[in-house]
N, C-alpha and C. Protein backbone atom coordinates (compact mmCIF):
# COMPACT_ATOMS: atom_id res chain seq x y z
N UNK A 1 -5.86 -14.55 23.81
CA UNK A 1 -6.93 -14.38 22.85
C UNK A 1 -7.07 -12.90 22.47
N UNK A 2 -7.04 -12.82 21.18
CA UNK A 2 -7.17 -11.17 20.83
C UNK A 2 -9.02 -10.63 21.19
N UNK A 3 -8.81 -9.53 21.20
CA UNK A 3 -10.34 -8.82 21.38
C UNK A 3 -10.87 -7.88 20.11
N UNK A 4 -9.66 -7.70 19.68
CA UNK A 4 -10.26 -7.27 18.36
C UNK A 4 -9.58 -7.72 16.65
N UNK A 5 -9.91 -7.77 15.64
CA UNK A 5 -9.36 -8.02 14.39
C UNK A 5 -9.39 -6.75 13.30
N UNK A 6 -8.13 -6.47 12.95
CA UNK A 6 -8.09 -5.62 11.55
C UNK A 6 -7.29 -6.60 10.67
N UNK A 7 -7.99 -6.41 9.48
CA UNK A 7 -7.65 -6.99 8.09
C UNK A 7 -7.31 -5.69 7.26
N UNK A 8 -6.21 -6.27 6.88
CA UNK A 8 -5.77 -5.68 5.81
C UNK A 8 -5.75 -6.00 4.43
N UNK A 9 -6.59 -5.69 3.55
CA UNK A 9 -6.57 -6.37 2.37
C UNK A 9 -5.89 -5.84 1.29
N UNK A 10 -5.02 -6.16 1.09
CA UNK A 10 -3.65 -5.74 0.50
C UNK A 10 -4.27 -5.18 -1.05
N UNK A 11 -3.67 -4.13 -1.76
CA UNK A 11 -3.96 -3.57 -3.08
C UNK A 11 -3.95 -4.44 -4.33
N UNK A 12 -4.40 -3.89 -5.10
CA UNK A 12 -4.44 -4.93 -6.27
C UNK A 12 -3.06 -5.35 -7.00
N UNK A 13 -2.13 -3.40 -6.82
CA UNK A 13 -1.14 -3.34 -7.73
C UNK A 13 -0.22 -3.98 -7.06
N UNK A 14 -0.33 -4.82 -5.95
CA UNK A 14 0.89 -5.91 -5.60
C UNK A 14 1.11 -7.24 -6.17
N UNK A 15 1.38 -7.07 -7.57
CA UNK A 15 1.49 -8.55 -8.13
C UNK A 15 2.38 -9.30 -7.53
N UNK A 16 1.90 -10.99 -7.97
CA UNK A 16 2.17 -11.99 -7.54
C UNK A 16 3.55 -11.75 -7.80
N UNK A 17 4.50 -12.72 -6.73
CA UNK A 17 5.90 -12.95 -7.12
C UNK A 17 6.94 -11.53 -7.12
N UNK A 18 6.58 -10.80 -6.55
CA UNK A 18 7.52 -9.70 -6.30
C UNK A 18 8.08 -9.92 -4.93
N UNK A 19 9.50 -9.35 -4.31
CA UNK A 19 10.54 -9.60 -3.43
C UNK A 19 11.16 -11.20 -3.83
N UNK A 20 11.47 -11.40 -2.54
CA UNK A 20 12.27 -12.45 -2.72
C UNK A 20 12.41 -13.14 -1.26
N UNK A 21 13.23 -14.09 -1.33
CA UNK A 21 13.86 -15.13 -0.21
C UNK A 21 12.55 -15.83 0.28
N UNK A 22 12.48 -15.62 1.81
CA UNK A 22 11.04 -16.31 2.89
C UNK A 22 9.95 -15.41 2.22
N UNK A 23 9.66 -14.34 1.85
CA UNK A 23 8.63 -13.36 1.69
C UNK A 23 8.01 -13.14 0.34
N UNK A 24 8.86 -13.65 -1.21
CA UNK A 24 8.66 -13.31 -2.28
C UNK A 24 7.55 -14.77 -2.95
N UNK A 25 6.61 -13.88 -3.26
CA UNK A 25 5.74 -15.10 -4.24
C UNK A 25 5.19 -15.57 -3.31
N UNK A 26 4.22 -16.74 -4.15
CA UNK A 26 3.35 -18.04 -3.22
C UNK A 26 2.40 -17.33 -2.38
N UNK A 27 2.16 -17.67 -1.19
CA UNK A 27 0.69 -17.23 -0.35
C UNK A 27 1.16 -15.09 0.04
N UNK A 28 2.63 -14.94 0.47
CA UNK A 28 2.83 -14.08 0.91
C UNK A 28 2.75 -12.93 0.10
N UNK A 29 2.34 -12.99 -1.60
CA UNK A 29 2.44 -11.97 -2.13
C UNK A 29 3.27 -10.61 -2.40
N UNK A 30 4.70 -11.25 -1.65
CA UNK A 30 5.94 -9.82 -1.69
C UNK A 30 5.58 -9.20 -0.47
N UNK A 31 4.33 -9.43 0.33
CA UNK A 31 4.53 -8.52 1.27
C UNK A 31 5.24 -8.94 2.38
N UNK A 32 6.35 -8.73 2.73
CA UNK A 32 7.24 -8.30 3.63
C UNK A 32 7.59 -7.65 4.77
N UNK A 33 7.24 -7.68 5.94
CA UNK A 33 7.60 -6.69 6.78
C UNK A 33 8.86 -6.32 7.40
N UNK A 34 9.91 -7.15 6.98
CA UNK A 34 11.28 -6.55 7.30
C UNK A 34 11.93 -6.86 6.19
N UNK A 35 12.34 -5.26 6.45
CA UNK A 35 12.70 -4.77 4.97
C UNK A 35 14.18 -5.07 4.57
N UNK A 36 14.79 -5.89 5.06
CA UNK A 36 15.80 -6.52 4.81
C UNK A 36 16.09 -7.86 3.76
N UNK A 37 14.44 -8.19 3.93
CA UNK A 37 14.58 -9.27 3.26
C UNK A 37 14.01 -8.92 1.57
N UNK A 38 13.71 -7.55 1.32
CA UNK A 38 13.58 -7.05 -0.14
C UNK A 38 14.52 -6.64 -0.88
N UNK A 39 14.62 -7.35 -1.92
CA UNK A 39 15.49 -7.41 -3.13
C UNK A 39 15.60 -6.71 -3.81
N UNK A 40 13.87 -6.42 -4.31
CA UNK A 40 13.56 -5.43 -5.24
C UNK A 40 12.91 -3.85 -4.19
N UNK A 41 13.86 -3.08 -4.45
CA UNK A 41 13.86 -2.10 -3.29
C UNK A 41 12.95 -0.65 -3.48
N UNK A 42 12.39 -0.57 -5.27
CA UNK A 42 11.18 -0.11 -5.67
C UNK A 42 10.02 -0.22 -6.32
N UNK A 43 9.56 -1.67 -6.04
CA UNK A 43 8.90 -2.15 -6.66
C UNK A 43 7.60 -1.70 -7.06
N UNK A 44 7.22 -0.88 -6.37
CA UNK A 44 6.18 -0.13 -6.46
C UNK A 44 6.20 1.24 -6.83
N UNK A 45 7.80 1.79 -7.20
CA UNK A 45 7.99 3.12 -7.88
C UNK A 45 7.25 4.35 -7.52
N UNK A 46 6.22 5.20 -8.30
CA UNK A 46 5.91 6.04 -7.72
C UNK A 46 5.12 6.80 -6.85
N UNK A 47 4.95 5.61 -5.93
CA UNK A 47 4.70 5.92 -4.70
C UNK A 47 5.79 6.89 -3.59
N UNK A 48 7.04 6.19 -3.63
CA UNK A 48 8.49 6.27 -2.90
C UNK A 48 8.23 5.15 -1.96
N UNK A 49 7.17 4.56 -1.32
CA UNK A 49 7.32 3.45 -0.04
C UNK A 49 7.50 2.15 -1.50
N UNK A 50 8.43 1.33 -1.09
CA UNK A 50 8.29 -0.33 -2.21
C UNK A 50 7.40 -0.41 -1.09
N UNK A 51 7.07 -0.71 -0.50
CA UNK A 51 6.26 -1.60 0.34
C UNK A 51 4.93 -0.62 1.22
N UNK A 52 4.06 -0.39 0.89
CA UNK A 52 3.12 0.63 1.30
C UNK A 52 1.73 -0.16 2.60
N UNK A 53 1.97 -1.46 2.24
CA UNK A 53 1.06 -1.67 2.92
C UNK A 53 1.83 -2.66 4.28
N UNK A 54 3.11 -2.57 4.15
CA UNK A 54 4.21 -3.32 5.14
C UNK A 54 4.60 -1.70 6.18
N UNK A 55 4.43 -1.18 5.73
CA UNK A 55 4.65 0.36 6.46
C UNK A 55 3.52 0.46 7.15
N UNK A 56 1.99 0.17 6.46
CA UNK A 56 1.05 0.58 7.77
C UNK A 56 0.77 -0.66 8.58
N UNK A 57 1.12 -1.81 8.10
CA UNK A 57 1.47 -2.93 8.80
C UNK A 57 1.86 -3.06 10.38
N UNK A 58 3.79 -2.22 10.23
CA UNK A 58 4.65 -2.08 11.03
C UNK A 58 3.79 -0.97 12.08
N UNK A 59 3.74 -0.07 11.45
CA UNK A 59 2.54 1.34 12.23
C UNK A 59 1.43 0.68 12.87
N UNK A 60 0.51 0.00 12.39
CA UNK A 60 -0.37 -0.63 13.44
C UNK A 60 0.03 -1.70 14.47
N UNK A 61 1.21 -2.62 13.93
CA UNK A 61 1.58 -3.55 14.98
C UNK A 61 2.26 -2.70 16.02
N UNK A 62 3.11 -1.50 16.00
CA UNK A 62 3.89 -0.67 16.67
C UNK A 62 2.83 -0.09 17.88
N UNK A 63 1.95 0.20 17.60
CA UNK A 63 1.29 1.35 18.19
C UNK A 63 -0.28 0.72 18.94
N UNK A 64 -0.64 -0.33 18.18
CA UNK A 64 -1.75 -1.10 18.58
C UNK A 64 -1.56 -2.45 19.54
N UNK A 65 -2.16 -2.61 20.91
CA UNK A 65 -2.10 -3.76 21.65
C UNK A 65 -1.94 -5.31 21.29
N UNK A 66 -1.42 -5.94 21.70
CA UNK A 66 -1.04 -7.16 21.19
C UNK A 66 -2.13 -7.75 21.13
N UNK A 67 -3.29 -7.68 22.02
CA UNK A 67 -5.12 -8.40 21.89
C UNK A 67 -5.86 -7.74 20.66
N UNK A 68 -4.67 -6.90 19.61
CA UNK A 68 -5.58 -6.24 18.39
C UNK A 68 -4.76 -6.99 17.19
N UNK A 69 -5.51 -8.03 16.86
CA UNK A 69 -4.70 -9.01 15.69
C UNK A 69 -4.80 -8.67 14.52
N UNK A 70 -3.93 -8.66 13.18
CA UNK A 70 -3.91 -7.66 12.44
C UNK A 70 -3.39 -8.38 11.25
N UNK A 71 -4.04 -8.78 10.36
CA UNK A 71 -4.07 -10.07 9.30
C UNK A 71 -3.84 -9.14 7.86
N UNK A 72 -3.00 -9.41 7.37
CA UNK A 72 -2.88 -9.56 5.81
C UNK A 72 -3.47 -10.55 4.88
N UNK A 73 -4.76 -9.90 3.85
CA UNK A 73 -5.69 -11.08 3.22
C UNK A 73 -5.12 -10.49 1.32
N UNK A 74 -4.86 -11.17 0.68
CA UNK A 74 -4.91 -11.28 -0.24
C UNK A 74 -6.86 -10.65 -1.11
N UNK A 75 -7.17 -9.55 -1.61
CA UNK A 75 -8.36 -9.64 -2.05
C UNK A 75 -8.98 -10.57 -2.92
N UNK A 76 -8.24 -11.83 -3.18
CA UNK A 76 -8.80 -12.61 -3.91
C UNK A 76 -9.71 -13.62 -3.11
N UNK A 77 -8.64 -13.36 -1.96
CA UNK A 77 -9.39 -14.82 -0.75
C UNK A 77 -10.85 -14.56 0.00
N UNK A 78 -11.61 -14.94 -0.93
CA UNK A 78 -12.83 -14.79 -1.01
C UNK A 78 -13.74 -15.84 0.41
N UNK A 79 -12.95 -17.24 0.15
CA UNK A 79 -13.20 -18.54 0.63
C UNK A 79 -13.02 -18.15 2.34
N UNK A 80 -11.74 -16.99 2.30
CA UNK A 80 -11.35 -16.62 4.14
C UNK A 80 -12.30 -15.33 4.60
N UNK A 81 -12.72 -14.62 3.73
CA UNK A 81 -13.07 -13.33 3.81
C UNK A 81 -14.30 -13.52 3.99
N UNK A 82 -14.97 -14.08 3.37
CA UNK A 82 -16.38 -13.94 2.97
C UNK A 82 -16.84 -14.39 4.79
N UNK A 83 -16.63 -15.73 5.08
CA UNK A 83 -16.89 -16.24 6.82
C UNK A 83 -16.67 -15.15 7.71
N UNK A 84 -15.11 -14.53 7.54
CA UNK A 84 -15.22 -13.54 8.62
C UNK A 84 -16.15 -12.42 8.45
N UNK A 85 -15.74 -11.76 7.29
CA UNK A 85 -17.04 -10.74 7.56
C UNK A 85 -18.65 -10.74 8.02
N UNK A 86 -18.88 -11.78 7.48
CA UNK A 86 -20.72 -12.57 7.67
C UNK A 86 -19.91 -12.57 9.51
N UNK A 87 -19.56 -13.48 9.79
CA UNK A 87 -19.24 -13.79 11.71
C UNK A 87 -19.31 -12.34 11.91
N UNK A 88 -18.09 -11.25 11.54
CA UNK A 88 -17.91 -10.09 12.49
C UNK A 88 -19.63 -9.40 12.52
N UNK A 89 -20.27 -9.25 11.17
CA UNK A 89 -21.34 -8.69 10.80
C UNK A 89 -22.76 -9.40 12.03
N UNK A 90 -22.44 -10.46 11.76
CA UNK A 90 -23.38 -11.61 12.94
C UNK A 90 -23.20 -10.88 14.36
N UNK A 91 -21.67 -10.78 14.86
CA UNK A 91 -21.63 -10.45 16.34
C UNK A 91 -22.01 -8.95 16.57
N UNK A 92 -22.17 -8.15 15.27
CA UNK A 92 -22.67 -6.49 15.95
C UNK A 92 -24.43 -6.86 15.48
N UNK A 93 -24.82 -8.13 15.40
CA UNK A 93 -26.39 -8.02 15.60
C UNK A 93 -26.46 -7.55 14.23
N UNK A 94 -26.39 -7.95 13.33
CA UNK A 94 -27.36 -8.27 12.05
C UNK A 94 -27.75 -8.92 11.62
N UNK A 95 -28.86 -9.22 11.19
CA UNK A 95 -29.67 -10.35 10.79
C UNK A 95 -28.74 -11.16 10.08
N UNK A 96 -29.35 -12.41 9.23
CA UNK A 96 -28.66 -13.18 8.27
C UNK A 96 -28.51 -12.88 7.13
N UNK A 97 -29.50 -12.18 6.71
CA UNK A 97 -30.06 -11.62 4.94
C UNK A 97 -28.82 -10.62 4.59
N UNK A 98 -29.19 -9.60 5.95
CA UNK A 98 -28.12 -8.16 6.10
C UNK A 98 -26.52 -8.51 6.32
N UNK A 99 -26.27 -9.81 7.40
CA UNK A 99 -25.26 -10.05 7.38
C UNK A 99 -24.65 -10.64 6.19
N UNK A 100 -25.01 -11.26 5.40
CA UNK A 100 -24.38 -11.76 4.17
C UNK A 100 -24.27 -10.82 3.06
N UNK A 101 -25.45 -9.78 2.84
CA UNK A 101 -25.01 -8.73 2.00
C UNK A 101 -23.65 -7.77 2.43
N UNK A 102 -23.52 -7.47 4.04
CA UNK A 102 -22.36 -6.81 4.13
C UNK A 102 -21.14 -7.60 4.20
N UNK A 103 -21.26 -9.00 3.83
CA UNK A 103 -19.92 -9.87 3.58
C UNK A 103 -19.51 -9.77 2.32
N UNK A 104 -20.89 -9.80 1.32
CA UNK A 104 -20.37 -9.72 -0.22
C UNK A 104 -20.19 -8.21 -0.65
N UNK A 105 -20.52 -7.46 -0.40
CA UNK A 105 -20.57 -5.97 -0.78
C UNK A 105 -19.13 -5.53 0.27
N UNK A 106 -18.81 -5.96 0.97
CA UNK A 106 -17.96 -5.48 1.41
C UNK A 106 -16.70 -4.99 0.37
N UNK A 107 -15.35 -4.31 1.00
CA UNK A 107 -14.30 -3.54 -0.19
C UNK A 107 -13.31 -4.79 -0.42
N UNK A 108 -12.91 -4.96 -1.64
CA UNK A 108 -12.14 -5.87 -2.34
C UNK A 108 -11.15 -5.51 -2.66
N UNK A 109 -9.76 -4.58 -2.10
CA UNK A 109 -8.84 -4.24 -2.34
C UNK A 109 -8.10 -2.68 -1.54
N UNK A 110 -6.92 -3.26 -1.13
CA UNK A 110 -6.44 -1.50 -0.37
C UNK A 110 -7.74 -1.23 0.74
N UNK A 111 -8.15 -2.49 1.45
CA UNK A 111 -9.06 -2.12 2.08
C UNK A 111 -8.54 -2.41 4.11
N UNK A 112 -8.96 -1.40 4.81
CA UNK A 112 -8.63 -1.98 5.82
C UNK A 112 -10.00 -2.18 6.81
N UNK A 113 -10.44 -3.26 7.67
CA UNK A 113 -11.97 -3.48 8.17
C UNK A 113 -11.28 -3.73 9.62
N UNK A 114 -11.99 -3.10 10.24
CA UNK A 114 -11.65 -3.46 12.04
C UNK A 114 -13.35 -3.69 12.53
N UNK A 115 -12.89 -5.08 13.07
CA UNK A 115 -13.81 -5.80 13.63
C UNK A 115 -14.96 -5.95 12.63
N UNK A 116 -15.00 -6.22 11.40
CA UNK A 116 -15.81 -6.15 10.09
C UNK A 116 -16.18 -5.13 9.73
N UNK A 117 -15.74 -3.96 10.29
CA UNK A 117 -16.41 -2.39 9.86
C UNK A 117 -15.36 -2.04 8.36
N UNK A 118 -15.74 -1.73 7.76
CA UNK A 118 -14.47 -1.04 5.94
C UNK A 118 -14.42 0.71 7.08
N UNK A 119 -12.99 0.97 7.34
CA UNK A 119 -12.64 2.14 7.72
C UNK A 119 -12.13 2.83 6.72
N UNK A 120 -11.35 2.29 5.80
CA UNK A 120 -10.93 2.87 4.74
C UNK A 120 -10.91 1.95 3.53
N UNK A 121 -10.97 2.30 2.14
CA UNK A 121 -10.78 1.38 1.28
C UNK A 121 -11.11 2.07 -0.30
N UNK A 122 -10.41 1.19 -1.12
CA UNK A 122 -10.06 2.06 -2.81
C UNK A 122 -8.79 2.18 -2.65
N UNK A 123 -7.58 2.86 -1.72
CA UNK A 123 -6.49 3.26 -1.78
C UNK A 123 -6.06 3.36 -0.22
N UNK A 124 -4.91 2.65 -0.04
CA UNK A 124 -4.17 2.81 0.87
C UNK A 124 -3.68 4.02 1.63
N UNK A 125 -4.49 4.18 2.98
CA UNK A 125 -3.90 5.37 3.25
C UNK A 125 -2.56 5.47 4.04
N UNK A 126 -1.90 6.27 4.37
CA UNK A 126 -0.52 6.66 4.46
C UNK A 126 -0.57 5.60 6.29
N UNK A 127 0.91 5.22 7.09
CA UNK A 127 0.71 4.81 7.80
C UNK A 127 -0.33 4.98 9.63
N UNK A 128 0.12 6.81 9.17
CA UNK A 128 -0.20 7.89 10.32
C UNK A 128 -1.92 7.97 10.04
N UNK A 129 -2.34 7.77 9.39
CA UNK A 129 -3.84 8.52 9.24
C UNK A 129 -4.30 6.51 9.21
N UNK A 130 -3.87 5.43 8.31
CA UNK A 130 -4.28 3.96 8.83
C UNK A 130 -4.16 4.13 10.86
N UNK A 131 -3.61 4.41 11.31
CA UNK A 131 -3.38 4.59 12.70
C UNK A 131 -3.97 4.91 13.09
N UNK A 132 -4.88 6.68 12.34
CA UNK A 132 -5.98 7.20 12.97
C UNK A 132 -7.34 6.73 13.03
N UNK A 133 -7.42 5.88 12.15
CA UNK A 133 -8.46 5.30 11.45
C UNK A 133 -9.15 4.01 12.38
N UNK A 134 -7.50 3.23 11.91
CA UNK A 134 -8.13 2.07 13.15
C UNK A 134 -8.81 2.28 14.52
N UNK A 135 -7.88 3.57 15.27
CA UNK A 135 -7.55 3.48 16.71
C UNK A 135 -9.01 4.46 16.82
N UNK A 136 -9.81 5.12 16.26
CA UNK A 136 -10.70 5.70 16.06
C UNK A 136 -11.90 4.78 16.19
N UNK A 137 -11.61 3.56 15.18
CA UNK A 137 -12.97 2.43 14.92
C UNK A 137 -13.05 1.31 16.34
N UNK A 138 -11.41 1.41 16.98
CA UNK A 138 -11.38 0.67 18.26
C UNK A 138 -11.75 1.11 19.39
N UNK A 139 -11.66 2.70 19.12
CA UNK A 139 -11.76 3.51 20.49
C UNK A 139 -11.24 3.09 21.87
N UNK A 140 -9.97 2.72 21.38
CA UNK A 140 -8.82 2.55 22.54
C UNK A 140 -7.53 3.52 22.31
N UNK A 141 -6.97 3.32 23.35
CA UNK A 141 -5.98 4.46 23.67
C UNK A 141 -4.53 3.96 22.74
N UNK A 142 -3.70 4.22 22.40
CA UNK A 142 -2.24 3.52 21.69
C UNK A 142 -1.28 4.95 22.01
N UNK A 143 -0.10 4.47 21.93
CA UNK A 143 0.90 5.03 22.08
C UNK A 143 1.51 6.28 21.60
N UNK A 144 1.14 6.37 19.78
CA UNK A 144 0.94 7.21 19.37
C UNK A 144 2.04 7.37 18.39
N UNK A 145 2.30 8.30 17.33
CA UNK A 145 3.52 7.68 16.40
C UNK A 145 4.81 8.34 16.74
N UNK A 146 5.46 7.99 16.28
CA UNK A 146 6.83 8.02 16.57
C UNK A 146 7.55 7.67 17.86
């Protein structure tokens, strides 16, 4: 059983149907975490990462405990999002009124939330500083990069 949850709510500018094979289109949105299975190898151009949010992906699964579960949400999925945040918001003791406003007001894109907290969000930050961010909001120890 994990002890803690980060969501990742993937950016807007990842349109539907980009990569390919097991990973391209349908629920997975192109995002990919082994990069073998990408076709399209800049899809995201000028950034330089094709894949920006599969990089802090790999960086948090790398470096963060296996009891820290670490979900990729589409910002549209309103129907998955909306429950968890209201639950995470419920278990740090907020009312019902308060808990449901910080489910709907919560960030809708390029957003990352550990344990329902928004640590970062508007723009994806780089993998090293998502690392600092989380492991900061968990206040547990990790390995560290590289």
């Amino acid at each position: 059983m994990t002890s803690h949850r980060v969501i990742l709510i993937r950016p807007w500018d990842m349109s539907d149907g980009v990569g390919a094979g097991c990973c391209g289109g349908g629920s997975a949105k192109g995002i990919c975490v082994d990069p073998s299975h990408d076709s399209v190898p800049d899809r995201l151009g000028e950034r330089g990462d094709p894949n920006p949010l599969a990089a802090v992906y790999l960086a948090l699964r790398k470096h963060l405990s296996r009891e820290v579960a670490i979900e990729i949400v589409d910002p549209r999925n309103h129907v998955y999002l909306l429950p968890v945040l209201y639950s995470a918001a419920r278990r740090r003791g907020m009312g019902v009124i308060a808990a449901l406003g910080a489910a709907l007001w919560s960030p809708g894109y390029a957003a990352i939330i550990v344990d329902g907290e928004p640590v970062s969000s508007g723009e994806l930050p780089a993998p090293t500083e998502a690392l600092r961010l989380v492991t900061a909001a968990l206040a547990v120890p990790h390995a560290g990069p590289g």
